[in-house]
PDB file of N, CA and C in Angstrom:
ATOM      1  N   UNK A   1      98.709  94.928  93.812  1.00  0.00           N
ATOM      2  CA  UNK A   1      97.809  95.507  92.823  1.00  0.00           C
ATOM      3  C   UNK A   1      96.555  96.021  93.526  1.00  0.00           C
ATOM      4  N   UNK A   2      96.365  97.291  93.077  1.00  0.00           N
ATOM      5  CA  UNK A   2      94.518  97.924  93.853  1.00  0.00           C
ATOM      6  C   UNK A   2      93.716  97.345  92.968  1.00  0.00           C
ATOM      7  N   UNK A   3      92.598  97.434  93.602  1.00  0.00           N
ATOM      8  CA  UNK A   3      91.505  96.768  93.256  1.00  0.00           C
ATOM      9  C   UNK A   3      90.723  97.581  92.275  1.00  0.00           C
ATOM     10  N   UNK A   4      89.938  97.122  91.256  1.00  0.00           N
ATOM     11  CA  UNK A   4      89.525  97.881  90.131  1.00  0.00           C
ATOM     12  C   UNK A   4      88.774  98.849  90.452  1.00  0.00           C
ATOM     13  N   UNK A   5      88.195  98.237  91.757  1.00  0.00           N
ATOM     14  CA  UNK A   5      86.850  99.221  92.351  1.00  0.00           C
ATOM     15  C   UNK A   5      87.726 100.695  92.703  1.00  0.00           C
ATOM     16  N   UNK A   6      88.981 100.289  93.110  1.00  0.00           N
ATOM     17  CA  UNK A   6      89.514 101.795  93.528  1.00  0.00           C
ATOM     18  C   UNK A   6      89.973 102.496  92.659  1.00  0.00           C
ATOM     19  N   UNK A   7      90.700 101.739  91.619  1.00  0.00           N
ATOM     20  CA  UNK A   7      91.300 102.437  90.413  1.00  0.00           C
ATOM     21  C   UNK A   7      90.425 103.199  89.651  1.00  0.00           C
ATOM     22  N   UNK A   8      89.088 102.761  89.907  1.00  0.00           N
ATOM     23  CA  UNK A   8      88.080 103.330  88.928  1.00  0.00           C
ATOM     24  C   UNK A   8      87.601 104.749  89.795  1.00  0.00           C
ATOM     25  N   UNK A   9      87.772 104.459  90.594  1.00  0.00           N
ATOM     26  CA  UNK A   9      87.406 105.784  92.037  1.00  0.00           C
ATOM     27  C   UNK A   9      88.252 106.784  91.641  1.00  0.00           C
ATOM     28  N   UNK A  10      89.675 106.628  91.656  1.00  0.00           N
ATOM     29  CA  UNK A  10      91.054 107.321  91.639  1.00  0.00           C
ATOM     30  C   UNK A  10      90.560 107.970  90.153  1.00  0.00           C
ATOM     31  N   UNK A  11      90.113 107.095  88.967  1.00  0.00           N
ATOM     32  CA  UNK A  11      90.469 107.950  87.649  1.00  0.00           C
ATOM     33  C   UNK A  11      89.367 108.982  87.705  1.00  0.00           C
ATOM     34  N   UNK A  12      88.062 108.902  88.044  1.00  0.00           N
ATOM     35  CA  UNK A  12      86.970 109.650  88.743  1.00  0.00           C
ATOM     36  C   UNK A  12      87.248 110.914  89.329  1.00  0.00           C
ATOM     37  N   UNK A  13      88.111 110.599  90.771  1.00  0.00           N
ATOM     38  CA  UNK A  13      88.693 111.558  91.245  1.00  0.00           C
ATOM     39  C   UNK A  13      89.286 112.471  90.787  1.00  0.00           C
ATOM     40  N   UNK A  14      90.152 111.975  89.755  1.00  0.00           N
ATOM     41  CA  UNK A  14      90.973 113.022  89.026  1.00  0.00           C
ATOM     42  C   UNK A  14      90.398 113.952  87.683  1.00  0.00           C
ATOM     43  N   UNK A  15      89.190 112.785  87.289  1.00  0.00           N
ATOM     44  CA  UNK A  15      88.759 113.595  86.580  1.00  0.00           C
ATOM     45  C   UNK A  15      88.143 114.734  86.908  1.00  0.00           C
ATOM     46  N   UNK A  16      87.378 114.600  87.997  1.00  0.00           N
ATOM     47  CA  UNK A  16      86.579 115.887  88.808  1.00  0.00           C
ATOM     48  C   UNK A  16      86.935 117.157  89.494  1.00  0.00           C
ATOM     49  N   UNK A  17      88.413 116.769  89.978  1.00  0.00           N
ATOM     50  CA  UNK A  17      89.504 117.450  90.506  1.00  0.00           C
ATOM     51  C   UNK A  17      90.060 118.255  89.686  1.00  0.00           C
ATOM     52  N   UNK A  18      90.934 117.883  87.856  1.00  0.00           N
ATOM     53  CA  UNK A  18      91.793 118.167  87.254  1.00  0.00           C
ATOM     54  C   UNK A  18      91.313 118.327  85.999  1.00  0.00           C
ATOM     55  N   UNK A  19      90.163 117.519  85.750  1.00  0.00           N
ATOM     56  CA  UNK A  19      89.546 117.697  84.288  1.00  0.00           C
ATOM     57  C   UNK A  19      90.526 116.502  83.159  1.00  0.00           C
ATOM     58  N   UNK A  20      90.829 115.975  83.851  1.00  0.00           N
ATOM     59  CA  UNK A  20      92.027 115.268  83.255  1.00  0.00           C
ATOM     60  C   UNK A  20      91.000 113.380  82.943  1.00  0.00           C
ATOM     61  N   UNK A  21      91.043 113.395  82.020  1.00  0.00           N
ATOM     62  CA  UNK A  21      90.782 111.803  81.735  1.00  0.00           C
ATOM     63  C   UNK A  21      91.809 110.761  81.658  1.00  0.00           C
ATOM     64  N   UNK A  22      91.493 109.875  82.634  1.00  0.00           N
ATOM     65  CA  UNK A  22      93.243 108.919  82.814  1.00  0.00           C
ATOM     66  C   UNK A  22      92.420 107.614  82.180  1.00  0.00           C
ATOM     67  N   UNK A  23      93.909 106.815  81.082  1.00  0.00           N
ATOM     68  CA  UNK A  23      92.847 105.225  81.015  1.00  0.00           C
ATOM     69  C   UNK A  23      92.884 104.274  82.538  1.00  0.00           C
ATOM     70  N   UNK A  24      92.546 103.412  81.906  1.00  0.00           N
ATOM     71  CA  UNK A  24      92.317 102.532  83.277  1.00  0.00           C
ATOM     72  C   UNK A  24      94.216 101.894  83.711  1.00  0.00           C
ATOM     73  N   UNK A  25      95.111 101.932  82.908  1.00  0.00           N
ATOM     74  CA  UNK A  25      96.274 101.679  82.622  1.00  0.00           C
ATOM     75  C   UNK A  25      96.551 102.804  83.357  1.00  0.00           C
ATOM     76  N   UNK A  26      96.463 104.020  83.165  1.00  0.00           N
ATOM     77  CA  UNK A  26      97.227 104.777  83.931  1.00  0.00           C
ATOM     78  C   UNK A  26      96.872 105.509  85.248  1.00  0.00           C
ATOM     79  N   UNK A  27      95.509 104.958  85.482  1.00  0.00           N
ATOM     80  CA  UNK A  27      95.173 105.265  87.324  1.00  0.00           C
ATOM     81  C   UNK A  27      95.264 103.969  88.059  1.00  0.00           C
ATOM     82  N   UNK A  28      95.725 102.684  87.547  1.00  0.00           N
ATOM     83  CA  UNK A  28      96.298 101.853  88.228  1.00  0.00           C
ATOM     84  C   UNK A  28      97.539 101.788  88.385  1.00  0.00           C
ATOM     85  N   UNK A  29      98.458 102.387  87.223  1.00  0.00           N
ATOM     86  CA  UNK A  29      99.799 102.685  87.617  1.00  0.00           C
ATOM     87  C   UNK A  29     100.131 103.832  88.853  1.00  0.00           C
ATOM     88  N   UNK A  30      99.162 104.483  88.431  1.00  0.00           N
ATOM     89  CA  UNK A  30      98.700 105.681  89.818  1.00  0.00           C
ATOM     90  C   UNK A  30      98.733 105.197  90.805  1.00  0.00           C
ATOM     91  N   UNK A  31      97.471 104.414  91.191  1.00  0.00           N
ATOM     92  CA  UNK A  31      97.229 103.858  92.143  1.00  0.00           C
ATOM     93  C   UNK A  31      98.272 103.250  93.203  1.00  0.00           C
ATOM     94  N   UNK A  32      98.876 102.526  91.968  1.00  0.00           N
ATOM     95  CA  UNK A  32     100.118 101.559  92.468  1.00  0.00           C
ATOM     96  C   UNK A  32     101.230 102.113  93.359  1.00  0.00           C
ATOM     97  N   UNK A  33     101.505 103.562  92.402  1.00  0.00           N
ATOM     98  CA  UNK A  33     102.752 104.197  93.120  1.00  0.00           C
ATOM     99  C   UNK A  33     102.328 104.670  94.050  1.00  0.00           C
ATOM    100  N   UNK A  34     100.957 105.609  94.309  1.00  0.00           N
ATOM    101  CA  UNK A  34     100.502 105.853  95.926  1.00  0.00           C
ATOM    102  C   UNK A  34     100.424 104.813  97.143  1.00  0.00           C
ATOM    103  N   UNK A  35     100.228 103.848  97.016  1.00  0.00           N
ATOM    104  CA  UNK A  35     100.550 102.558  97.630  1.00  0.00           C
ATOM    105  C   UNK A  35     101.530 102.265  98.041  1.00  0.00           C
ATOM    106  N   UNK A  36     102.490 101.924  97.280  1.00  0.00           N
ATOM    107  CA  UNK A  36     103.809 102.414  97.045  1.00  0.00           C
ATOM    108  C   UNK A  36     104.492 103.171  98.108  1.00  0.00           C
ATOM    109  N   UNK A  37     104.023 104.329  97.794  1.00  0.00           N
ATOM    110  CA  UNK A  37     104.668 105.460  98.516  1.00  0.00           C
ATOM    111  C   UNK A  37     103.938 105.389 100.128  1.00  0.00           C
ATOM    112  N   UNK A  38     103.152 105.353 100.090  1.00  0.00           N
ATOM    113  CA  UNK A  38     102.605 104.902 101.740  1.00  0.00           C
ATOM    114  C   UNK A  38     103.009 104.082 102.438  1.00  0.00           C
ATOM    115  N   UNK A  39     103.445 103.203 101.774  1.00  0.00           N
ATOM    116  CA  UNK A  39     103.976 101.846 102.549  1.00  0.00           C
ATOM    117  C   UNK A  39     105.168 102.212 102.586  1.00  0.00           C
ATOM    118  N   UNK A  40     105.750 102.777 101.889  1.00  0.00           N
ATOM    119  CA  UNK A  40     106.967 103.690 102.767  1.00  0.00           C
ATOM    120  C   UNK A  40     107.183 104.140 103.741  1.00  0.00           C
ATOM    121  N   UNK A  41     106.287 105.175 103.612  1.00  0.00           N
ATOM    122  CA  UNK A  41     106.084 106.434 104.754  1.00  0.00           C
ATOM    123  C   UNK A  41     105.804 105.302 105.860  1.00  0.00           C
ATOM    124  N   UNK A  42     105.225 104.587 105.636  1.00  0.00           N
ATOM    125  CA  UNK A  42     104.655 103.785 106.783  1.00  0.00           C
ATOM    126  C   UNK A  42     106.114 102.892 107.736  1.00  0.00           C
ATOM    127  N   UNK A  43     106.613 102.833 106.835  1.00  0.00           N
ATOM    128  CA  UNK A  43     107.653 101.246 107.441  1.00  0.00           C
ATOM    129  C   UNK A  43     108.617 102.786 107.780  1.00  0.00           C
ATOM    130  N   UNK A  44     108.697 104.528 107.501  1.00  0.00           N
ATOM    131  CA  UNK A  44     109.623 104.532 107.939  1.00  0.00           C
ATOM    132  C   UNK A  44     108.949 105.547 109.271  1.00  0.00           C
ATOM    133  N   UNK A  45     108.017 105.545 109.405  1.00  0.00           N
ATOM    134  CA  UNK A  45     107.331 105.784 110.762  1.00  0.00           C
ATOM    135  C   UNK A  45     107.504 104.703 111.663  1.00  0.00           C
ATOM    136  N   UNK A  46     107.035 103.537 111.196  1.00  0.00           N
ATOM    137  CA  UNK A  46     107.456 102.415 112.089  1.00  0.00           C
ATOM    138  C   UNK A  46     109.103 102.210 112.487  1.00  0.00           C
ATOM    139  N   UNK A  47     109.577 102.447 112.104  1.00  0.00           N
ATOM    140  CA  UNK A  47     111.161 102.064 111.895  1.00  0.00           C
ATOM    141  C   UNK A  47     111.480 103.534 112.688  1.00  0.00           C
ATOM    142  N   UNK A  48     111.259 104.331 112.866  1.00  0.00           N
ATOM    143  CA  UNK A  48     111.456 105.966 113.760  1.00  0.00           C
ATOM    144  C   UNK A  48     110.968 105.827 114.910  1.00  0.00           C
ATOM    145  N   UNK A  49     109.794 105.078 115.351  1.00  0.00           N
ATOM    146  CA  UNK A  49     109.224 105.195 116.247  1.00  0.00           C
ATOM    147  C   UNK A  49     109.268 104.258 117.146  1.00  0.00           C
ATOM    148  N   UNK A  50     109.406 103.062 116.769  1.00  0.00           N
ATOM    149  CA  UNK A  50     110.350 102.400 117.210  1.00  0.00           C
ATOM    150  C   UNK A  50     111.729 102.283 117.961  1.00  0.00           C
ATOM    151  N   UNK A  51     112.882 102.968 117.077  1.00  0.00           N
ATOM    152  CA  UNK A  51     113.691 103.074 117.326  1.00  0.00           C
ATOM    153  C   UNK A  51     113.861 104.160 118.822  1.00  0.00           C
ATOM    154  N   UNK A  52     112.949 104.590 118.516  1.00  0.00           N
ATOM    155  CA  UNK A  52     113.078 106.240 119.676  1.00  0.00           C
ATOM    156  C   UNK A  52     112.453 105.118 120.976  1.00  0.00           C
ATOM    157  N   UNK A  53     111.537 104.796 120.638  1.00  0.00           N
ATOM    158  CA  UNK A  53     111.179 103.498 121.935  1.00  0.00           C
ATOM    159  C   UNK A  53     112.489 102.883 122.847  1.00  0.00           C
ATOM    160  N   UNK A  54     113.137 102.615 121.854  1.00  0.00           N
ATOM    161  CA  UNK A  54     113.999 101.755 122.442  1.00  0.00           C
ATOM    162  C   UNK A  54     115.202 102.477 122.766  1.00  0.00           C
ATOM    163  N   UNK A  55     115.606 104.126 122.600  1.00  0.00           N
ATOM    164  CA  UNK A  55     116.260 104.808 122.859  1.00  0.00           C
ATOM    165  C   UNK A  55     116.155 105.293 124.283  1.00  0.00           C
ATOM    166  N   UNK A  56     114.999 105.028 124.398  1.00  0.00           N
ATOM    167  CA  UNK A  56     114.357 106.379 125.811  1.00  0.00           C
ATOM    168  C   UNK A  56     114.402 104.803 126.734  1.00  0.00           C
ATOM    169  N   UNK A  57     114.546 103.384 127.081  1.00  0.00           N
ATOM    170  CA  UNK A  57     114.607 103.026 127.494  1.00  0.00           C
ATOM    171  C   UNK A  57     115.740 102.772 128.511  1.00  0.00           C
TER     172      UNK A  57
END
């Protein structure tokens, strides 16, 4: 779970960006899935880069 301080940043953001007013329910669900999705990207950078490590050896 993000922290309120960010969720409240994120609905901010978007409002300023998009004109769009999000409740607090739905820029933490926001929040969540960007998180989410990074920690993806992340484990599959790690998991690529890695692997190529141990290829070239």
């Amino acid at each position: 779970m993000v922290e309120e301080r960010i969720v409240k940043e994120l609905q901010q953001i978007i409002k300023d960006s998009y004109g769009k007013d999000l409740t607090y329910q739905e820029a933490s669900k926001m929040a969540d899935t960007l998180v989410g999705y990074w920690d993806l990207l992340a484990k599959i950078y790690h998991e690529t880069t890695e692997s190529g490590k141990q290829n070239r050896k």
